[in-house]
C-alpha atoms as a PDB file:
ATOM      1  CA  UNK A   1       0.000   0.000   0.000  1.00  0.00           C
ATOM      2  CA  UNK A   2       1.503   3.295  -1.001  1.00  0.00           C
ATOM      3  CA  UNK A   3      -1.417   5.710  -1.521  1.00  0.00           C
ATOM      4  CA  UNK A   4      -3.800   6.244   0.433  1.00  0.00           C
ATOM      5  CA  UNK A   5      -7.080   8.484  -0.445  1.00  0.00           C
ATOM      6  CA  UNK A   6      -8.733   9.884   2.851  1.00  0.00           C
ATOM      7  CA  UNK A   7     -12.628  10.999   1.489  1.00  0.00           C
ATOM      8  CA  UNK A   8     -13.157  13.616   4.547  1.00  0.00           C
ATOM      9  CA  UNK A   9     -10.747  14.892   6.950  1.00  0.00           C
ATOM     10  CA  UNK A  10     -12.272  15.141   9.585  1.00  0.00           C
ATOM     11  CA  UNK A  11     -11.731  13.823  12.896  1.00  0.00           C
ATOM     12  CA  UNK A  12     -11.704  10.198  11.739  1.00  0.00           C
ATOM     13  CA  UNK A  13     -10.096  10.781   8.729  1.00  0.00           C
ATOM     14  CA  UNK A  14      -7.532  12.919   9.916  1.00  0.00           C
ATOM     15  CA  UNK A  15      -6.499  10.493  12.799  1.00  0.00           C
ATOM     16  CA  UNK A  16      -6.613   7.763  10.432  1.00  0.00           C
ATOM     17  CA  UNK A  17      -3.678   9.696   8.529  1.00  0.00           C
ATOM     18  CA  UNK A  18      -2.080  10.680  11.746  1.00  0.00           C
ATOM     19  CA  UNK A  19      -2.534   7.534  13.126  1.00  0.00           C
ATOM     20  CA  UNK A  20      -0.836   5.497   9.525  1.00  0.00           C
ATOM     21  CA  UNK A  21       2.388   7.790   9.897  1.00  0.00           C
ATOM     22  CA  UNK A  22       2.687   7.162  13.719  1.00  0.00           C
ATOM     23  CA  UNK A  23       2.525   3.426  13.060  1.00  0.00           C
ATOM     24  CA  UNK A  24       5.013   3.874   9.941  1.00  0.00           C
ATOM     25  CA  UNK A  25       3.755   4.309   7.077  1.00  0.00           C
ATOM     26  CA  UNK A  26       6.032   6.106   4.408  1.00  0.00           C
ATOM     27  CA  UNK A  27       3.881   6.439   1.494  1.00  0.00           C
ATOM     28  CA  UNK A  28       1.102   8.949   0.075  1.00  0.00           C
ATOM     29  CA  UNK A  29      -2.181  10.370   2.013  1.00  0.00           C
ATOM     30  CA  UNK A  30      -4.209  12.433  -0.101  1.00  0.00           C
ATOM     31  CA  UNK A  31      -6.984  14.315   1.236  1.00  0.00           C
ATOM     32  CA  UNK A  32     -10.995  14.761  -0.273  1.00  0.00           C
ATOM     33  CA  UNK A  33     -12.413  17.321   1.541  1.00  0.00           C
ATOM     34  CA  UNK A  34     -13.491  21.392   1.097  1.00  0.00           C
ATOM     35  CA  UNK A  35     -10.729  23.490   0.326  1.00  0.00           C
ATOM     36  CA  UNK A  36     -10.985  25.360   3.745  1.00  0.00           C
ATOM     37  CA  UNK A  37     -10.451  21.693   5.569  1.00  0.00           C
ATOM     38  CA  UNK A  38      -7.859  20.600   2.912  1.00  0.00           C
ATOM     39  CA  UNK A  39      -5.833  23.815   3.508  1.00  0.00           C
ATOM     40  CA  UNK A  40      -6.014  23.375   7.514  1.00  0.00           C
ATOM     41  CA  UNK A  41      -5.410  19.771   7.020  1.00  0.00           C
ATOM     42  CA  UNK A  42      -1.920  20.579   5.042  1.00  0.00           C
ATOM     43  CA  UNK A  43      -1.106  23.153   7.522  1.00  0.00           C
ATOM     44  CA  UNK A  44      -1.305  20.478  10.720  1.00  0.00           C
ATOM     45  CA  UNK A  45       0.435  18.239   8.350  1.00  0.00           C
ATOM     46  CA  UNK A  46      -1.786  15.498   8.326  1.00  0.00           C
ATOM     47  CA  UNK A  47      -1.838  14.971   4.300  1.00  0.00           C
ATOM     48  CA  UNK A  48       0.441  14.897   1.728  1.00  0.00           C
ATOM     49  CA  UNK A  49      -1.451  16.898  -0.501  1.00  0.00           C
ATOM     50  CA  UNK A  50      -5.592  17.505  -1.480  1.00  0.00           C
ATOM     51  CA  UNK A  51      -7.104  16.240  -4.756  1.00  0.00           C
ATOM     52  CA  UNK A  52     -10.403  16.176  -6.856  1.00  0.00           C
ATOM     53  CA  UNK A  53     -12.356  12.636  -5.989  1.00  0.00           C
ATOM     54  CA  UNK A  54     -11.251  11.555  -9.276  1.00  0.00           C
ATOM     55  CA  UNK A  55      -7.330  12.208  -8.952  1.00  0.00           C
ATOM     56  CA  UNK A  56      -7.231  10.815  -5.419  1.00  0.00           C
ATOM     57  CA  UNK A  57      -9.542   7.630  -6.576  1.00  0.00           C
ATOM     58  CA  UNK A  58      -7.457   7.089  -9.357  1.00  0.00           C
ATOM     59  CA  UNK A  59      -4.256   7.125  -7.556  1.00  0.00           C
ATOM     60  CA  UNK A  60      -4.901   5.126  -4.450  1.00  0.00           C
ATOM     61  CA  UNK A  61      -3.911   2.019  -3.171  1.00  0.00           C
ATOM     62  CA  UNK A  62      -6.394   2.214  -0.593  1.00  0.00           C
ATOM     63  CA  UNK A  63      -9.649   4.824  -0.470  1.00  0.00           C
ATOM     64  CA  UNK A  64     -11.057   5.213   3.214  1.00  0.00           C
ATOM     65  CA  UNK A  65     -14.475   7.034   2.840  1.00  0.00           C
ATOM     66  CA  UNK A  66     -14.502   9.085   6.292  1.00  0.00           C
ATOM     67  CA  UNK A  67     -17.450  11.172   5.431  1.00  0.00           C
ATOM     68  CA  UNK A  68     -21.188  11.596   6.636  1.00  0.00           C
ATOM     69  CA  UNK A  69     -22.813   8.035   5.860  1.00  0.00           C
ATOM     70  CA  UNK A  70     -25.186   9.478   3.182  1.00  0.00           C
ATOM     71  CA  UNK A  71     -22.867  10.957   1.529  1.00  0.00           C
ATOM     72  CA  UNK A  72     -20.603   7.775   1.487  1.00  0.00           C
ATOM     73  CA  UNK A  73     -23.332   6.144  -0.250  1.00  0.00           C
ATOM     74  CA  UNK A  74     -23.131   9.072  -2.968  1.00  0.00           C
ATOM     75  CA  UNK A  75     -19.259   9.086  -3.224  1.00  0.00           C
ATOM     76  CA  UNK A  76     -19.628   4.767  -3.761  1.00  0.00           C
ATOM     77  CA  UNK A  77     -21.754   5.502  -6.491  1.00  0.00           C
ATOM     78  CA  UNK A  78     -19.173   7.838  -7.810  1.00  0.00           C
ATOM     79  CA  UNK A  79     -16.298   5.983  -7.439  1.00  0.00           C
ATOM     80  CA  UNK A  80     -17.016   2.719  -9.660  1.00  0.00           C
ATOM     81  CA  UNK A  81     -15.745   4.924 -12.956  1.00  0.00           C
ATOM     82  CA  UNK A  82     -12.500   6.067 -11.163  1.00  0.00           C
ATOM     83  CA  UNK A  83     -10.997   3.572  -8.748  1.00  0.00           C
ATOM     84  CA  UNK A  84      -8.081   1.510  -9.850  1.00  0.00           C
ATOM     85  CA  UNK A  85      -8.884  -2.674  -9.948  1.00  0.00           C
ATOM     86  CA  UNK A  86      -6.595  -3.568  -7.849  1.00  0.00           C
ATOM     87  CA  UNK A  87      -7.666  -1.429  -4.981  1.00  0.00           C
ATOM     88  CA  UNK A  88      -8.893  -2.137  -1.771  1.00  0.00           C
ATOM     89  CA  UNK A  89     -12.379   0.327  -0.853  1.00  0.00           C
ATOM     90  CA  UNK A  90     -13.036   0.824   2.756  1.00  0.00           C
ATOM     91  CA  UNK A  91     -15.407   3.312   5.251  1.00  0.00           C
ATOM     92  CA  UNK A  92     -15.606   4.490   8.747  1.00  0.00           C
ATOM     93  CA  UNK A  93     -19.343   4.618   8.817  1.00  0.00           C
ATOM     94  CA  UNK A  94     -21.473   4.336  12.165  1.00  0.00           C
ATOM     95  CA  UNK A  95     -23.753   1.547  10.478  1.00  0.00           C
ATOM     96  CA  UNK A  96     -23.127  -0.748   7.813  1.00  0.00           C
ATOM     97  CA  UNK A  97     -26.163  -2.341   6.200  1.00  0.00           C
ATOM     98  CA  UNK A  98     -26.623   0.414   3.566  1.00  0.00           C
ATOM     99  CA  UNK A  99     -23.152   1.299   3.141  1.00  0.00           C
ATOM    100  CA  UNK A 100     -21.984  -2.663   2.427  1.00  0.00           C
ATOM    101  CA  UNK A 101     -25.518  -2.565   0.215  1.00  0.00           C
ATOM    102  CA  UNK A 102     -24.602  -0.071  -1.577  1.00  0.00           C
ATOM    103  CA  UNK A 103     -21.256  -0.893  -2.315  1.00  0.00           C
ATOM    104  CA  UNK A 104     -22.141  -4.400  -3.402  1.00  0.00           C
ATOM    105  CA  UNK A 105     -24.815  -2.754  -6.226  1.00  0.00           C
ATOM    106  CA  UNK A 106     -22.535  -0.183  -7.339  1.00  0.00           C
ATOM    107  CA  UNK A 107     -19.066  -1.146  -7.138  1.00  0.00           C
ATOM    108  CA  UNK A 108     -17.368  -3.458  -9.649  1.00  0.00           C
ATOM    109  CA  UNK A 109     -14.062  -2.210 -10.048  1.00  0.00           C
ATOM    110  CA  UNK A 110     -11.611  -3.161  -6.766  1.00  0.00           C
ATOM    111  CA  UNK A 111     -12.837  -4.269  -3.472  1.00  0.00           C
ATOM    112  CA  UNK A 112     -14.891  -3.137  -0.656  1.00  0.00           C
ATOM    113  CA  UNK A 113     -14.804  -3.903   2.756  1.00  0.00           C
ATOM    114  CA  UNK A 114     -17.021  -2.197   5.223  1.00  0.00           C
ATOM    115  CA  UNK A 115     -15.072  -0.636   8.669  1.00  0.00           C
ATOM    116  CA  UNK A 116     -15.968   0.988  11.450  1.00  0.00           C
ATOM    117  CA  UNK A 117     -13.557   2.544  14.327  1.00  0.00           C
ATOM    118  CA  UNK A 118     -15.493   2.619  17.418  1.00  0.00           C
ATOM    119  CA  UNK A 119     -13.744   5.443  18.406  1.00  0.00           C
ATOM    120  CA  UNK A 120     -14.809   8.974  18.749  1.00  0.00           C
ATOM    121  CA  UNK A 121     -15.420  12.867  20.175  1.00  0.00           C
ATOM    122  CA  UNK A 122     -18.035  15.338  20.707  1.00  0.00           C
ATOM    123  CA  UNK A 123     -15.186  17.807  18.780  1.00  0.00           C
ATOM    124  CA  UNK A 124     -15.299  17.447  14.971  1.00  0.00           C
ATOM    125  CA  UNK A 125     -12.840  18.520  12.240  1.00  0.00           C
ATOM    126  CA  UNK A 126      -9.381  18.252  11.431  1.00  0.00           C
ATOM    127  CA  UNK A 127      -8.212  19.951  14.183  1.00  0.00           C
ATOM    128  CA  UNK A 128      -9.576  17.588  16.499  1.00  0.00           C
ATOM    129  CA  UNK A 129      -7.557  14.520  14.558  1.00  0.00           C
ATOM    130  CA  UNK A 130      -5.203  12.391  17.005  1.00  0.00           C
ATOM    131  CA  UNK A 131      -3.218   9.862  16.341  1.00  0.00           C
ATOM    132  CA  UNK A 132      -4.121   8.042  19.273  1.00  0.00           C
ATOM    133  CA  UNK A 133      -7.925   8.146  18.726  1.00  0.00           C
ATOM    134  CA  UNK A 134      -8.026   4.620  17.755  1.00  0.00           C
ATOM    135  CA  UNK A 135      -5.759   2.982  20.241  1.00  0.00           C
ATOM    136  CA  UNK A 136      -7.407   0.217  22.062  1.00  0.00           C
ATOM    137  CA  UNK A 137     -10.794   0.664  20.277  1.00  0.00           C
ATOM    138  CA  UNK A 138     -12.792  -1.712  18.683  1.00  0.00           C
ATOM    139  CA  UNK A 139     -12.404  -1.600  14.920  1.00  0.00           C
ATOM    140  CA  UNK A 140     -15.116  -3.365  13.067  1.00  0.00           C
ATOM    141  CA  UNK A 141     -14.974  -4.914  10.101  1.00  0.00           C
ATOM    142  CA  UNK A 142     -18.028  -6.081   8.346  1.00  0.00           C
ATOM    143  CA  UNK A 143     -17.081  -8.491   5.092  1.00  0.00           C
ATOM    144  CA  UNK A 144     -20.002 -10.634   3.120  1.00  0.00           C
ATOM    145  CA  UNK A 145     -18.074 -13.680   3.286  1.00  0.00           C
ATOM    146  CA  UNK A 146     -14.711 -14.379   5.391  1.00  0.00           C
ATOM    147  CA  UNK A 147     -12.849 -15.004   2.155  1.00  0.00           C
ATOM    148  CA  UNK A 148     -12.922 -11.283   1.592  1.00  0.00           C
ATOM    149  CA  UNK A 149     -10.936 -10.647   4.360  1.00  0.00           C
ATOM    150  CA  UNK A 150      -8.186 -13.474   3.009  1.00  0.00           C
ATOM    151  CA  UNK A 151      -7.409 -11.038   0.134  1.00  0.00           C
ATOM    152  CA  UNK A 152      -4.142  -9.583  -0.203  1.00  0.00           C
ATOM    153  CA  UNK A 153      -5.426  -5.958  -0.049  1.00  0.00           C
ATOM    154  CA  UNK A 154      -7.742  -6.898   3.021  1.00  0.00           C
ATOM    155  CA  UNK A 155      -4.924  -8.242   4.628  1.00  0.00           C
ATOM    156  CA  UNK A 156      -3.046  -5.834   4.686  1.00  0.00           C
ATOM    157  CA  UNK A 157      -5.633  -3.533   5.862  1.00  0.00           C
ATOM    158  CA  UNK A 158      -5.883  -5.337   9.012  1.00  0.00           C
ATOM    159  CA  UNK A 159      -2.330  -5.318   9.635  1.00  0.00           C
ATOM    160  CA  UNK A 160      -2.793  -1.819   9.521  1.00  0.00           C
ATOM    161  CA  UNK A 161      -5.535  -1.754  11.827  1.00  0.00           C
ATOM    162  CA  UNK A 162      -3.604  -3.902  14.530  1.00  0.00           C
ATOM    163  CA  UNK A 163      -0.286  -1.471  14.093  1.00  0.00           C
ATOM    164  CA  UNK A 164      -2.129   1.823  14.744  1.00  0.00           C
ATOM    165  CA  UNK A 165      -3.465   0.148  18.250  1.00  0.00           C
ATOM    166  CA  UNK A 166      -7.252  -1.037  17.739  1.00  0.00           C
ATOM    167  CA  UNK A 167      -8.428  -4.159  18.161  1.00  0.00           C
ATOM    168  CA  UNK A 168      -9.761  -6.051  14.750  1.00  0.00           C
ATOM    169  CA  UNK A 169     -13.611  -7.275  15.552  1.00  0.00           C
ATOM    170  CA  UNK A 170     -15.047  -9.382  12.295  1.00  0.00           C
ATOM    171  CA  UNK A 171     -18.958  -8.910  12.250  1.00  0.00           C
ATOM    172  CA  UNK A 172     -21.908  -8.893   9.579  1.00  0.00           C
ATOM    173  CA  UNK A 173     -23.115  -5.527   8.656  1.00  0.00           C
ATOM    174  CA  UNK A 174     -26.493  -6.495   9.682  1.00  0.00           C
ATOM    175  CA  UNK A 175     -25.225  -7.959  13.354  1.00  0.00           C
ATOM    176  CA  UNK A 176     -23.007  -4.822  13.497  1.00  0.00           C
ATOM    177  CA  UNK A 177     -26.140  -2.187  13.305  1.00  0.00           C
ATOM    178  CA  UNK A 178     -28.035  -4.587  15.243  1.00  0.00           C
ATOM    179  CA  UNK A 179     -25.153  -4.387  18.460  1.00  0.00           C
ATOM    180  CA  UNK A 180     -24.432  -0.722  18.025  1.00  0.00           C
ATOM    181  CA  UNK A 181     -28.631   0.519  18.288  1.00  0.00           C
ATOM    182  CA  UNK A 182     -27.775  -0.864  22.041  1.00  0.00           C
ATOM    183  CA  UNK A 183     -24.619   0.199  22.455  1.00  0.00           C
ATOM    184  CA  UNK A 184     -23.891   3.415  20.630  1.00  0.00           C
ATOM    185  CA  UNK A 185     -26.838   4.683  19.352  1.00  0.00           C
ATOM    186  CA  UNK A 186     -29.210   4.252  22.735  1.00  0.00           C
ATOM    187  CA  UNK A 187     -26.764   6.108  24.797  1.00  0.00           C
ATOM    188  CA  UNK A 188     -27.070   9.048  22.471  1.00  0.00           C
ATOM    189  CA  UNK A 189     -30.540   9.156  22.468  1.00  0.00           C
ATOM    190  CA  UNK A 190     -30.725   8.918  25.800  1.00  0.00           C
ATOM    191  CA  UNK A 191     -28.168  11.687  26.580  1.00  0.00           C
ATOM    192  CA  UNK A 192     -29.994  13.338  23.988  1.00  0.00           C
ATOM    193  CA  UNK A 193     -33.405  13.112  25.697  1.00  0.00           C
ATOM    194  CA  UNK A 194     -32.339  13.746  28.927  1.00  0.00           C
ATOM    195  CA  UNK A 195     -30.816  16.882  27.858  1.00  0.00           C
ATOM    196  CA  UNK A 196     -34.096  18.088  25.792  1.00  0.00           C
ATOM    197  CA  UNK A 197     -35.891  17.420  28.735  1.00  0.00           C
ATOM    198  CA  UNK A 198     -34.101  19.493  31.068  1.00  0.00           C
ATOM    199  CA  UNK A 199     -32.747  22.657  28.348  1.00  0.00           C
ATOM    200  CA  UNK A 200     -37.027  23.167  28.593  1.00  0.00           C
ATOM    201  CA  UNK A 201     -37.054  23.627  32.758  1.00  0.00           C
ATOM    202  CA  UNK A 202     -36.231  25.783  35.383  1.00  0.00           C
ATOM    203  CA  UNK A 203     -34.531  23.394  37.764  1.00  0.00           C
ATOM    204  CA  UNK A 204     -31.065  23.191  36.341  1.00  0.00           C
ATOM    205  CA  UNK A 205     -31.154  27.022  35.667  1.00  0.00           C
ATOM    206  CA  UNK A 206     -31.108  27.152  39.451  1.00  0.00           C
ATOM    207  CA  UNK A 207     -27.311  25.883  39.431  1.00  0.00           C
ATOM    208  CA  UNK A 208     -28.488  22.932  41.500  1.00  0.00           C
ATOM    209  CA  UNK A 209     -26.575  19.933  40.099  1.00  0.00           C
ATOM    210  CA  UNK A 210     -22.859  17.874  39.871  1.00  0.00           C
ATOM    211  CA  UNK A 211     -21.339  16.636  38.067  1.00  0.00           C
ATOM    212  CA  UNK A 212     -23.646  13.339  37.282  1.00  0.00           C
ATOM    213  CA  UNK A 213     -25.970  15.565  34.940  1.00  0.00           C
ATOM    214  CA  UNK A 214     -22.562  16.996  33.371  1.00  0.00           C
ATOM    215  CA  UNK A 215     -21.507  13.340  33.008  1.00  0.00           C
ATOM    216  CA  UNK A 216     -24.790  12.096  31.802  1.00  0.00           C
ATOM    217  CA  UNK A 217     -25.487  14.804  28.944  1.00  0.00           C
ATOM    218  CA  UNK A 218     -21.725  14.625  27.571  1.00  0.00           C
ATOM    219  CA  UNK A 219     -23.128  13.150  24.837  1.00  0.00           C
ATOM    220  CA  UNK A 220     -26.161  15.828  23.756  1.00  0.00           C
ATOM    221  CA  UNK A 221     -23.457  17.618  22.953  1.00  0.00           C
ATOM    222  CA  UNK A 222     -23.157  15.469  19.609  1.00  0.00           C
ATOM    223  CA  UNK A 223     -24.007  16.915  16.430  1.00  0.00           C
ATOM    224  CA  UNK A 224     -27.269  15.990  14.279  1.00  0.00           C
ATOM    225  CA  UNK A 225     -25.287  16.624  11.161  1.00  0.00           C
ATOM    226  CA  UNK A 226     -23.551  13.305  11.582  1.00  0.00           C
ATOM    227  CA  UNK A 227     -26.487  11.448  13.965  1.00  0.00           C
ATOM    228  CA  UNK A 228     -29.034  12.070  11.463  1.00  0.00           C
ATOM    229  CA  UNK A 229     -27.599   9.947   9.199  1.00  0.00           C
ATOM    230  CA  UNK A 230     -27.062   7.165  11.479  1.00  0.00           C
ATOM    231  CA  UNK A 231     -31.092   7.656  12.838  1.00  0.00           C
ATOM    232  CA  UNK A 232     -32.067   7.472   8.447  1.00  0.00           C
ATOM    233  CA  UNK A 233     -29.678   4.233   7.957  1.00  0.00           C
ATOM    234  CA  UNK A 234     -30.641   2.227  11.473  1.00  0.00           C
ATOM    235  CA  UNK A 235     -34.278   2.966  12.333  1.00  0.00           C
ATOM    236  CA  UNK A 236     -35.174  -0.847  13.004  1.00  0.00           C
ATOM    237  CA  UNK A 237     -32.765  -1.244  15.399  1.00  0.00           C
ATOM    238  CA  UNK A 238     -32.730   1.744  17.042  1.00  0.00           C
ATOM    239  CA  UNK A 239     -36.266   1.871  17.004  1.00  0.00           C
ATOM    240  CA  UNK A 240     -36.423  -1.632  19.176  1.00  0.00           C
ATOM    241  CA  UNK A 241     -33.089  -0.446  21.436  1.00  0.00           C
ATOM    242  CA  UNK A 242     -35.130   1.955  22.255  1.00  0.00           C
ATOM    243  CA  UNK A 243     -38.675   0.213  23.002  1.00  0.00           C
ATOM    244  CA  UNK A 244     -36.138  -2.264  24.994  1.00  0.00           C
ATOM    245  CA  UNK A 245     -35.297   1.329  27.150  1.00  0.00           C
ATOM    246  CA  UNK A 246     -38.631   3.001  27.389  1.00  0.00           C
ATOM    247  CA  UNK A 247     -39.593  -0.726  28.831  1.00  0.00           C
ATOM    248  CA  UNK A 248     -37.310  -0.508  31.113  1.00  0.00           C
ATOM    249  CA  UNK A 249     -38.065   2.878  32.075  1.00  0.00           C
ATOM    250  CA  UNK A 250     -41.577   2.144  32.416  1.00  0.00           C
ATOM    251  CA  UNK A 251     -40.472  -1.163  34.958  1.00  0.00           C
ATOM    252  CA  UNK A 252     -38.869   1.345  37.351  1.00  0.00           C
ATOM    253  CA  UNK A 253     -42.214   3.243  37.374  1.00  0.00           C
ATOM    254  CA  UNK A 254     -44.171   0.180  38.347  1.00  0.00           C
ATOM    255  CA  UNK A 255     -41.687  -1.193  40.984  1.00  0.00           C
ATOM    256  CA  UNK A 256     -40.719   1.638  42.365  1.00  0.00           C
ATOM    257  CA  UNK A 257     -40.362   0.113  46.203  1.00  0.00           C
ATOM    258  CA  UNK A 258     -36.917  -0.682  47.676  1.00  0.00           C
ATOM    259  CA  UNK A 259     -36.626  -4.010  47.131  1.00  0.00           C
ATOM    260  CA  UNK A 260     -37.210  -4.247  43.232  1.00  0.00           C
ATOM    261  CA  UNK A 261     -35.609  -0.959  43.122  1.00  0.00           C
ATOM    262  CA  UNK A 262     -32.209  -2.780  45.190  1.00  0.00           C
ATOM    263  CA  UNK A 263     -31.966  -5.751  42.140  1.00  0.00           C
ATOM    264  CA  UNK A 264     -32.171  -3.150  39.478  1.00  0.00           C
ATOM    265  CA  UNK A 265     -29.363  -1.102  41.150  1.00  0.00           C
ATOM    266  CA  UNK A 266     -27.096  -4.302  41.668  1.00  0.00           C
ATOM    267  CA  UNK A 267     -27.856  -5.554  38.182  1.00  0.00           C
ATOM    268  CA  UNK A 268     -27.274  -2.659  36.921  1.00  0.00           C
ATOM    269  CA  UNK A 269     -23.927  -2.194  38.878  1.00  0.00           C
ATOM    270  CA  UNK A 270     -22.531  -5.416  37.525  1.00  0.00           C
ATOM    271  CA  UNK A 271     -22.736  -4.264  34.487  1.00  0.00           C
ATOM    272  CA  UNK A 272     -20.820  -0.809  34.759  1.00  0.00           C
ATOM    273  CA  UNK A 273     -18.168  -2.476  37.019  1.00  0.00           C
ATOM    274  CA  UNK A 274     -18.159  -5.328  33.987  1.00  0.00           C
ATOM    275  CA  UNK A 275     -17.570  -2.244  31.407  1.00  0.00           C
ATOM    276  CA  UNK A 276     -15.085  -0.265  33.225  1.00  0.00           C
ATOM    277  CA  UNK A 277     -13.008  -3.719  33.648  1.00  0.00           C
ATOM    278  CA  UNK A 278     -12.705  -3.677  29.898  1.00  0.00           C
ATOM    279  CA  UNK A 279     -10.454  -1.994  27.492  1.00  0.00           C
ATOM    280  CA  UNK A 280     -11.557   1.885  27.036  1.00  0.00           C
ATOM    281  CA  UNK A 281     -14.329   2.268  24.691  1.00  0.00           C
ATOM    282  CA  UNK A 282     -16.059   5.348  23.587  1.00  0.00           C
ATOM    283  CA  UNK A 283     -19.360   5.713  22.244  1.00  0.00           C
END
């Protein structure tokens, strides 16, 4: 691999780059992005140099499709006139169904293989790109069939993976969406709600609280630019994650006596203890 084309360099895509030179890599990054990101992006020294999508397609070893998911399922579209046939095609969208879909209708020149770095910040852009973002995250890979991931280019991919410090996990895309609604994508929403909820009342305005409601609305601070696409592309399973938590919810309202109230608390304890015992993730 000695080019690589970064589509959006952004947060993930600029750490990706960051994160390839930190673990050694020597050849090419070209960036996709505005002009005002590409400039800032050369300036920070995270690419090599920016590109039309047709230069950097036609050039790469390997194109990594960091942008919004909708518009990953344009630039796929796109790409099938440009990319080279040897080249290995690969994303860092938040679900996987449609983007692996799409790719498999569109795409007949090189190969695709769906990714998805659990890894993460409310801070978007370049200037928020680490080279460290990934290390000891999850990095999901979602093939059709485990031959894919025997090829050469695929491979070599994952070697990749493994050298900037995340941790390979081999799902289907449909599995993948399925385990993130619960999650990823419920913790949002409920961060999300819980912060709607209270931006409408007087009680925090009062400067009453610690820093559990800080804690528990870090995540409202997201933005619906990129969740919006993830709510178009997973509404099944988010949709039942979050029946699962409104169930839940509506459990504590019925028991709500010490002793049922004790077993949800331990339970529920387990499980955080269980989480923090594992290696760092991030939503």
């Amino acid at each position: 691999m000695n080019t690589v084309a970064i589509f959006g360099v952004g947060l993930i895509g600029g750490s990706f780059a960051l994160a390839l030179r930190e673990a050694g890599f020597s050849g090419r990054i070209i960036g996709v992005s505005s002009p005002g990101t590409l400039a800032r992006a050369l300036e920070l020294k995270v690419i090599d140099r920016g590109a039309s999508p047709e230069q950097a397609a036609r050039e790469a070893d390997l194109v990594y499709l960091a942008q919004p998911i909708l518009r990953i399922l344009d630039t796929l579209a796109e790409l099938n006139a440009w990319v080279r046939p040897d080249a290995l095609i690969t994303d860092a969208g938040s679900t996987k169904t449609a983007i692996v879909d799409r790719a498999s209708a569109v795409l007949s020149r090189g190969q695709f293989l769906g990714g998805h770095p659990m890894a993460g910040r409310e801070r978007r852009g370049v200037e928020a790109a680490e080279a460290g973002l990934f290390r000891g995250r999850p990095y999901v890979l979602t093939p059709r069939s485990p031959a894919e991931l025997e090829r050469p280019n695929a491979r070599e991919l994952q070697d990749w993976i493994k050298k900037i410090g995340a941790v390979p996990i081999v799902l289907g895309p449909e599995e993948h969406d399925r385990i993130v609604a619960y999650t990823s994508h419920l913790p949002q929403l409920a961060a999300t709600a819980l912060a709607a909820l209270l931006e409408g009342r007087a009680e925090p305005n009062s400067g009453v609280f610690g820093p559990a409601l800080v804690d528990s609305t870090r995540l409202a601070l997201s933005s619906f630019d990129i969740w919006g696409d993830i709510l178009a592309t997973n509404r099944g399973a988010i949709l039942e994650a979050l029946r699962s938590y409104i169930a839940k919810l509506e459990e504590f309202s019925r028991e709500f006596e010490p002793a049922p109230m004790r077993a949800q608390f331990d339970r529920a304890s387990k499980f955080a203890a269980r989480l923090r015992e594992a290696p760092e993730r991030t939503s």
